[in-house]
Protein backbone atom coordinates (compact mmCIF):
# COMPACT_ATOMS: atom_id res chain seq x y z
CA UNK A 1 -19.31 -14.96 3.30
CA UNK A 2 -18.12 -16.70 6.36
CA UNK A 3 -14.90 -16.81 6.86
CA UNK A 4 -12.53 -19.55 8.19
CA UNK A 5 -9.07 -19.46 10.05
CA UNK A 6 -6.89 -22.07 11.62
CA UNK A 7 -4.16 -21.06 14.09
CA UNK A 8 -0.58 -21.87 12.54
CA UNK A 9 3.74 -21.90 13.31
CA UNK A 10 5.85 -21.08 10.69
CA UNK A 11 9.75 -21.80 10.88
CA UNK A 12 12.38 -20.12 8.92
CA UNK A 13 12.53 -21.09 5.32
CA UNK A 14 10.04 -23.80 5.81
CA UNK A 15 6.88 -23.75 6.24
CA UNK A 16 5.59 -26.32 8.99
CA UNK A 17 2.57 -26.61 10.70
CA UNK A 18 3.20 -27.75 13.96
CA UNK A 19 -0.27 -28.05 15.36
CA UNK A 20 -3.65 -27.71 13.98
CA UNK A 21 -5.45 -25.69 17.27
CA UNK A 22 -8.47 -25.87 15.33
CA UNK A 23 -10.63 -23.70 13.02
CA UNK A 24 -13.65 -21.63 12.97
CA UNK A 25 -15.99 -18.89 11.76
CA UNK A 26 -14.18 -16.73 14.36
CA UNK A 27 -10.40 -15.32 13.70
CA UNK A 28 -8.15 -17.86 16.34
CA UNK A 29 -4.85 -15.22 17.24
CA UNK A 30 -1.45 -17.13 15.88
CA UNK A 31 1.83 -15.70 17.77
CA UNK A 32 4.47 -15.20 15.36
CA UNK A 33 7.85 -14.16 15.88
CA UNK A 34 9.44 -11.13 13.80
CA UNK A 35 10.73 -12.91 10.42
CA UNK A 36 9.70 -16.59 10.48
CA UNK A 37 6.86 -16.75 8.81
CA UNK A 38 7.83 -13.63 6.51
CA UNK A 39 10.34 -15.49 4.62
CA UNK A 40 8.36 -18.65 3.63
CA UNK A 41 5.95 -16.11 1.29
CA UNK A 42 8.64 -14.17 0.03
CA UNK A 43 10.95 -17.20 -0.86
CA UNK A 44 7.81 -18.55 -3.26
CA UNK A 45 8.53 -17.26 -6.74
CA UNK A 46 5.14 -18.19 -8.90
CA UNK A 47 2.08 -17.04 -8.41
CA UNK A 48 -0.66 -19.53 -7.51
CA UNK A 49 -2.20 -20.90 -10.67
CA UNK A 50 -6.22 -20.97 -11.19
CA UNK A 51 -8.65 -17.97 -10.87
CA UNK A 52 -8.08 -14.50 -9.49
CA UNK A 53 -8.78 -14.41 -6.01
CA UNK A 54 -7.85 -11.82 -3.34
CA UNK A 55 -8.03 -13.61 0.28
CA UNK A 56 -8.16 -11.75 3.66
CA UNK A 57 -7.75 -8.59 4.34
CA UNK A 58 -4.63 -6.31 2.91
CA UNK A 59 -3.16 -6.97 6.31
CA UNK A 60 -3.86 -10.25 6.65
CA UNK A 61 -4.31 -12.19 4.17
CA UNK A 62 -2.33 -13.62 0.19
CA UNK A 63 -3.65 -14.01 -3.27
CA UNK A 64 -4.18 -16.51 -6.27
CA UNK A 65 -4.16 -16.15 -9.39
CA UNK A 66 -1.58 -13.18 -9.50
CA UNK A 67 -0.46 -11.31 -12.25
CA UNK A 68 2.37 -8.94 -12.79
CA UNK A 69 2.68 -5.41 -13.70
CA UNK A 70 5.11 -4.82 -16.84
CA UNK A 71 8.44 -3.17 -15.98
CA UNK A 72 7.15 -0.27 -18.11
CA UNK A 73 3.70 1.44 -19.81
CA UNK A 74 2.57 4.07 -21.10
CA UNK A 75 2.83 6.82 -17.94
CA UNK A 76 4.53 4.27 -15.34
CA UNK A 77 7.81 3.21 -14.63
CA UNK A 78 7.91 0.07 -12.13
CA UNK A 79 11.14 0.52 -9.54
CA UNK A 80 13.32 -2.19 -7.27
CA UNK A 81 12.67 -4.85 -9.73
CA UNK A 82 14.80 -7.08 -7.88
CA UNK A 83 12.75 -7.25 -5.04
CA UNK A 84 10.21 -8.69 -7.31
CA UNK A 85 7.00 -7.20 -5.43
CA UNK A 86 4.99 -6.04 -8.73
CA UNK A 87 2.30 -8.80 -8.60
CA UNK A 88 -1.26 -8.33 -7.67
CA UNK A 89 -4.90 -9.03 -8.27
CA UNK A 90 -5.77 -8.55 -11.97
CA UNK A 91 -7.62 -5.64 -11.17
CA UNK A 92 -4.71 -3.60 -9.53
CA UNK A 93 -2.81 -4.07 -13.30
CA UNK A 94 -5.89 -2.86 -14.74
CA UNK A 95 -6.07 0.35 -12.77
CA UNK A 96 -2.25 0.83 -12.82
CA UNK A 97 -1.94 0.56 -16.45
CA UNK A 98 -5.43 2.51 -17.16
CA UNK A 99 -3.98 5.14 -14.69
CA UNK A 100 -0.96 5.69 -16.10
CA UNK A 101 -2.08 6.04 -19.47
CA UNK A 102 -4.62 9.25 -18.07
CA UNK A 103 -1.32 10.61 -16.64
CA UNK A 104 0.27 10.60 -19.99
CA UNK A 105 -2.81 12.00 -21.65
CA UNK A 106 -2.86 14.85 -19.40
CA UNK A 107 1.08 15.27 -20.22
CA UNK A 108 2.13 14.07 -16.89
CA UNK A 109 4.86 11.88 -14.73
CA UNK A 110 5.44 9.23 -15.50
CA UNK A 111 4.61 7.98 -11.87
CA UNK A 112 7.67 5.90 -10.75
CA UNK A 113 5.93 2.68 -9.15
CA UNK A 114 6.66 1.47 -5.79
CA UNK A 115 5.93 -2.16 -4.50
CA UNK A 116 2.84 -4.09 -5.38
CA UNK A 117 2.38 -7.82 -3.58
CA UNK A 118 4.59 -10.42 -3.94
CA UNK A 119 3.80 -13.60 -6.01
CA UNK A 120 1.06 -15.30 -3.58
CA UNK A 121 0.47 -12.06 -1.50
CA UNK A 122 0.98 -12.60 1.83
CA UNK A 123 3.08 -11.01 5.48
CA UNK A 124 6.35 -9.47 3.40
CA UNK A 125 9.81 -9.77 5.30
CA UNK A 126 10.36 -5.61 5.34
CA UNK A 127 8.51 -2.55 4.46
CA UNK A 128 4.60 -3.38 4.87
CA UNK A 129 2.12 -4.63 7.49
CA UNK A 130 0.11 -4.25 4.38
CA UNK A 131 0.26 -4.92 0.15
CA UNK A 132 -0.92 -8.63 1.33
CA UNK A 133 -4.40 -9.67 -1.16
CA UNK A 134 -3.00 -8.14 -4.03
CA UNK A 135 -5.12 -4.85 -3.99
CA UNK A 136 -2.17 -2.35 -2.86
CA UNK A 137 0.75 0.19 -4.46
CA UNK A 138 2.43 2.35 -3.65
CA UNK A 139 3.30 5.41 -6.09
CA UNK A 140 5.93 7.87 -5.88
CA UNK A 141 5.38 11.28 -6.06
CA UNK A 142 8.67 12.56 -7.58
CA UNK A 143 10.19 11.28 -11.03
CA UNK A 144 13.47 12.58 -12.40
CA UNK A 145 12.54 15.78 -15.10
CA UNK A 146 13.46 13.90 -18.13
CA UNK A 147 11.86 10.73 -18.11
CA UNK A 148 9.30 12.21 -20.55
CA UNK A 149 12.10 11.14 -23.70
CA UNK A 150 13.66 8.03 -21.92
CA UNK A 151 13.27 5.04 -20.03
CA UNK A 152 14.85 4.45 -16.25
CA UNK A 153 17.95 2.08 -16.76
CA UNK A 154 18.16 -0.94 -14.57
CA UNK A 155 20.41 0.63 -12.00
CA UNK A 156 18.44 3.88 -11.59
CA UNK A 157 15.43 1.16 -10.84
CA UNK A 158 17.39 0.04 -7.80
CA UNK A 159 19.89 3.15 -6.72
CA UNK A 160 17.00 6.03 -7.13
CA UNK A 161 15.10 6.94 -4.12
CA UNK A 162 11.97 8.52 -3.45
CA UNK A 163 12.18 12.32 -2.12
CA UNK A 164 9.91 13.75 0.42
CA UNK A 165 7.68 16.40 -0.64
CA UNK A 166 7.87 17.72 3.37
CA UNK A 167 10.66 20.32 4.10
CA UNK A 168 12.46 20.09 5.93
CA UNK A 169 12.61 16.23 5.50
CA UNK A 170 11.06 14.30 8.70
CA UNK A 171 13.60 11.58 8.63
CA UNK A 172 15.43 10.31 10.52
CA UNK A 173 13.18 11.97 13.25
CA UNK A 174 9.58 10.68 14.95
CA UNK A 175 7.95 8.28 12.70
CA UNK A 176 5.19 9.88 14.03
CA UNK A 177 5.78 12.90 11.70
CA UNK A 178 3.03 14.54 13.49
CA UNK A 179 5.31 16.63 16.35
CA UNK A 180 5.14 19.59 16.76
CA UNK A 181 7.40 21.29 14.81
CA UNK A 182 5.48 19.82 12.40
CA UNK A 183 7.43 19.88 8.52
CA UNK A 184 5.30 21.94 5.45
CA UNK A 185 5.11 21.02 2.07
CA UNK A 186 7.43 21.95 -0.47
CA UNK A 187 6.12 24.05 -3.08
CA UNK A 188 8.95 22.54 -4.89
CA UNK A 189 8.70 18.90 -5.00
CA UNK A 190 4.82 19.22 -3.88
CA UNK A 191 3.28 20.92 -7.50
CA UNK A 192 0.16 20.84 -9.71
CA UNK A 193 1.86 17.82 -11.29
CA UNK A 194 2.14 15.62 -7.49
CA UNK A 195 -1.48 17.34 -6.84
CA UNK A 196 -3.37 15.81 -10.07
CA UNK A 197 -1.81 12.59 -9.34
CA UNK A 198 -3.61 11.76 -6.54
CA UNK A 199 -6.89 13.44 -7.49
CA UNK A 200 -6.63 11.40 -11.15
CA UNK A 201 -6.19 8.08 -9.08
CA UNK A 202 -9.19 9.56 -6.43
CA UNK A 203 -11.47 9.72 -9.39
CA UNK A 204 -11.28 5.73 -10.39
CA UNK A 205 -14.47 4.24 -8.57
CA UNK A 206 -11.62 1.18 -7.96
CA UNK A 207 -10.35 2.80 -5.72
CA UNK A 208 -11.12 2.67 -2.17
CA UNK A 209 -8.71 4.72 -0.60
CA UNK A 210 -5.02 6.78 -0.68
CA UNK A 211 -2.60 6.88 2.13
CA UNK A 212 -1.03 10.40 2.27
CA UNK A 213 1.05 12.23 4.73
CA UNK A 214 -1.16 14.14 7.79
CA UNK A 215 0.80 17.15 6.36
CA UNK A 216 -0.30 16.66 2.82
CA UNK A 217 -3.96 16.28 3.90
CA UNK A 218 -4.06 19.06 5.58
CA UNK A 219 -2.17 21.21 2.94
CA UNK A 220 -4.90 19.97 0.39
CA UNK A 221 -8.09 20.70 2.77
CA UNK A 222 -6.61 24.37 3.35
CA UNK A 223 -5.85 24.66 -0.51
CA UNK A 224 -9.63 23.49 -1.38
CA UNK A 225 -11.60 25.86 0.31
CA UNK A 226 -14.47 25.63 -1.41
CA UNK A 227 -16.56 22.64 -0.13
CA UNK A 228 -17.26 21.31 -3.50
CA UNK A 229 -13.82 21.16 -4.75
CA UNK A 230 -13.13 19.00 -1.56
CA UNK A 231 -15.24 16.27 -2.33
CA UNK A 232 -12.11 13.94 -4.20
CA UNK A 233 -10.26 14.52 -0.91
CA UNK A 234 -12.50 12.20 0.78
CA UNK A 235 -10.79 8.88 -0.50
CA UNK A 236 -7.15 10.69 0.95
CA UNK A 237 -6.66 9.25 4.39
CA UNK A 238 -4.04 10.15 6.54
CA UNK A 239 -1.45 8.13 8.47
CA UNK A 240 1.64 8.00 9.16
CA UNK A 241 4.77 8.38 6.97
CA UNK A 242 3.33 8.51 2.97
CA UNK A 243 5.46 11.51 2.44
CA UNK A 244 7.63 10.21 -0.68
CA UNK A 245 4.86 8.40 -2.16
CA UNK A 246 1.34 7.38 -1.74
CA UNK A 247 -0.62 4.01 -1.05
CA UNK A 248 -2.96 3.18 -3.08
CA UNK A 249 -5.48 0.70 -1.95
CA UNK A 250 -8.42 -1.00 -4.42
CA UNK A 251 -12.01 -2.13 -3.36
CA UNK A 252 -12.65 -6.14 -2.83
CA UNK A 253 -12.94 -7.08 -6.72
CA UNK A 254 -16.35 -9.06 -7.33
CA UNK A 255 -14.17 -12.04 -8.28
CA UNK A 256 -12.81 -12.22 -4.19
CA UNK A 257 -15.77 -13.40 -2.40
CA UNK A 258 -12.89 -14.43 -0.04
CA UNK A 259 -11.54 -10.46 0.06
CA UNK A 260 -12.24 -8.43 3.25
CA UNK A 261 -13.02 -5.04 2.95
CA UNK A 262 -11.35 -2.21 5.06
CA UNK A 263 -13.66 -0.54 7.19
CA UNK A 264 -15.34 2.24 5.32
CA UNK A 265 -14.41 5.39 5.40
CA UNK A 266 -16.37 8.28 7.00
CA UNK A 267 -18.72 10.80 5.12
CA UNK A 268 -16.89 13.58 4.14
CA UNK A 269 -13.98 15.75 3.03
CA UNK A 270 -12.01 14.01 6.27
CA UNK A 271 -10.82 17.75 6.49
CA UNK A 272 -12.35 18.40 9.97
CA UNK A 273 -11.48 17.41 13.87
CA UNK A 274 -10.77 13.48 12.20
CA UNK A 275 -7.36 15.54 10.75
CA UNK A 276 -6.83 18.07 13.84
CA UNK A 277 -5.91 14.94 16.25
CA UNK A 278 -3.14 13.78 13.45
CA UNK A 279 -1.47 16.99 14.96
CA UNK A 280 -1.82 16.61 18.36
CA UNK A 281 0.69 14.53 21.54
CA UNK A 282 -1.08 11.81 21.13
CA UNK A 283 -0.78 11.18 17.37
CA UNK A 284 2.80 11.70 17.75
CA UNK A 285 3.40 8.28 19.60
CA UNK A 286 4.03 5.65 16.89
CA UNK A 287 1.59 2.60 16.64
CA UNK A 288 2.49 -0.43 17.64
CA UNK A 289 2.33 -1.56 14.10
CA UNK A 290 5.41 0.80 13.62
CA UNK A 291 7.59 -1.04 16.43
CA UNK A 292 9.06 -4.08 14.23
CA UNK A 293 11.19 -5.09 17.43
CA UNK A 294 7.57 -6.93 18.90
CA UNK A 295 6.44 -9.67 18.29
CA UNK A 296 2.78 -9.66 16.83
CA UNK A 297 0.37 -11.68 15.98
CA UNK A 298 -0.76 -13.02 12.09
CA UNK A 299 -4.14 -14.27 11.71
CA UNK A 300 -4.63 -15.66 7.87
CA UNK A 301 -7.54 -17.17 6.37
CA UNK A 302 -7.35 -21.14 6.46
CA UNK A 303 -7.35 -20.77 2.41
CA UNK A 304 -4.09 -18.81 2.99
CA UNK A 305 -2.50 -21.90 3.99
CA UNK A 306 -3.27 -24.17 0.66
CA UNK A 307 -1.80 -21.32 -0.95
CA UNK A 308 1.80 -20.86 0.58
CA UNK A 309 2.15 -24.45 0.57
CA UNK A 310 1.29 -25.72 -2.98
């Protein structure tokens, strides 16, 4: 489906659209300073009413119709309520829910959950470039031991924070995390438990791909070493950071004729020279993307814009 854009200036707290450059079938680059525009999604506290629809791209783009994931479920735990980033596209509850509640069947986590979207999707303040159309989570990978006979209290929701499953930890060194004294897995915070939950969220045909640590890729493709138990590893793409939780990302529902796609991935295990140049000179320079101190560029779809307004 064609899809339209219209160049647009946001100003703090407010959104105001100083002047209409002019839309078209072709994406029209909007410059956007660090923060302004940010704010004016994340200051909207109700979803937008009517129909699920997931708009854009997970980079660029919001939602309507959003729906939030309960605080708790059967094999989840949702953290930083306060920050109120557990809405998404109906079909991200679906799998969340339907995923935890394999985890608890197969006596695992619970997973701790991470941040969805917020309300009406859209560029967030701090913390993503992504988690925009509703289709994104991230998952921890470690949960305090006992969680199997309790619930997290409020404050544990908020004070807890995720552990790395790299030793020694990368942080507060290269983003990068691909250098070249390059941190392994630990065997302790890295188990069979942290391995079945990403090949249990792998195995839902929703799913369209997993952000994971370079390092855990490549500690998975030299555990599988038979090619037929690599297959799952195919939806596991590497990039930088992902080593105290995961990012789960969801196909374009049918319902989003609006939704674009990430490009699709590669045949294959991804286990071959694709994952040798994470761990070369050049992979250890940070992406632009990871230099908040620039300012970028937004380009949203022109349907974006009835939703952050109304």
């Amino acid at each position: 489906m064609t899809q339209l854009y219209c160049s647009r200036l946001w100003t703090t707290g407010l959104l105001t659209i100083l002047s209409i450059v002019g839309c078209s079938t072709a994406p029209a680059p909007v410059p956007v300073q660090e923060g302004l525009p940010l704010h004016v999604w994340a200051e909207v506290t109700t979803p937008r009413s009517g129909p699920a629809n997931s708009i854009g791209s997970p980079s660029a783009g919001c939602l309507a119709g959003g729906v939030t994931l309960p605080p708790d479920g059967p094999g989840f735990e949702m953290m930083r309520l306060t920050r109120r980033r557990f809405y998404g596209h109906p079909s991200l509850i679906s799998f969340l829910q339907n995923y935890g509640s394999k985890l608890k069947k197969q006596q695992l986590g619970p997973v701790l959950v991470g941040d969805l979207g917020q309300p009406r999707g859209g560029p967030m303040p701090s913390g993503h470039q992504s988690h925009q159309s509703g289709l994104d989570v991230d998952l921890w990978y470690w949960h305090p031991a006992d969680l199997k006979n309790r619930n997290l209290t409020l404050d544990e929701r908020e004070q807890l924070a995720a552990l790395s499953v790299l030793t020694p930890s990368p942080y507060p060194a290269s983003p990068s995390l691909a250098t070249a004294n390059t941190p392994a897995v630990s065997s302790e915070l890295f188990t069979a438990e942290q391995i079945q939950f990403l090949k249990t969220a792998a195995a839902f045909p929703d799913v369209d791909r997993i952000f994971v640590n370079p390092n855990i890729k490549k500690y998975l493709c030299e555990r599988e070493k038979n090619p037929a138990d690599r297959e799952w590893l195919h939806k596991l793409r590497p990039w930088w950071g992902h080593d105290d939780h995961f990012h789960v990302r969801l196909n374009c529902p049918l319902d989003s004729t609006d939704c674009i796609p990430t490009a699709k991935i590669e045949e294959g295990s991804g286990c071959g020279t694709t994952l040798d140049w994470w761990f070369t000179a050049e992979a250890a320079q940070p992406p632009a993307l990871l230099e908040p101190e620039k300012p970028r560029e937004l380009v949203l779809p022109l349907a974006c814009q009835v939703i952050g307004e109304s």
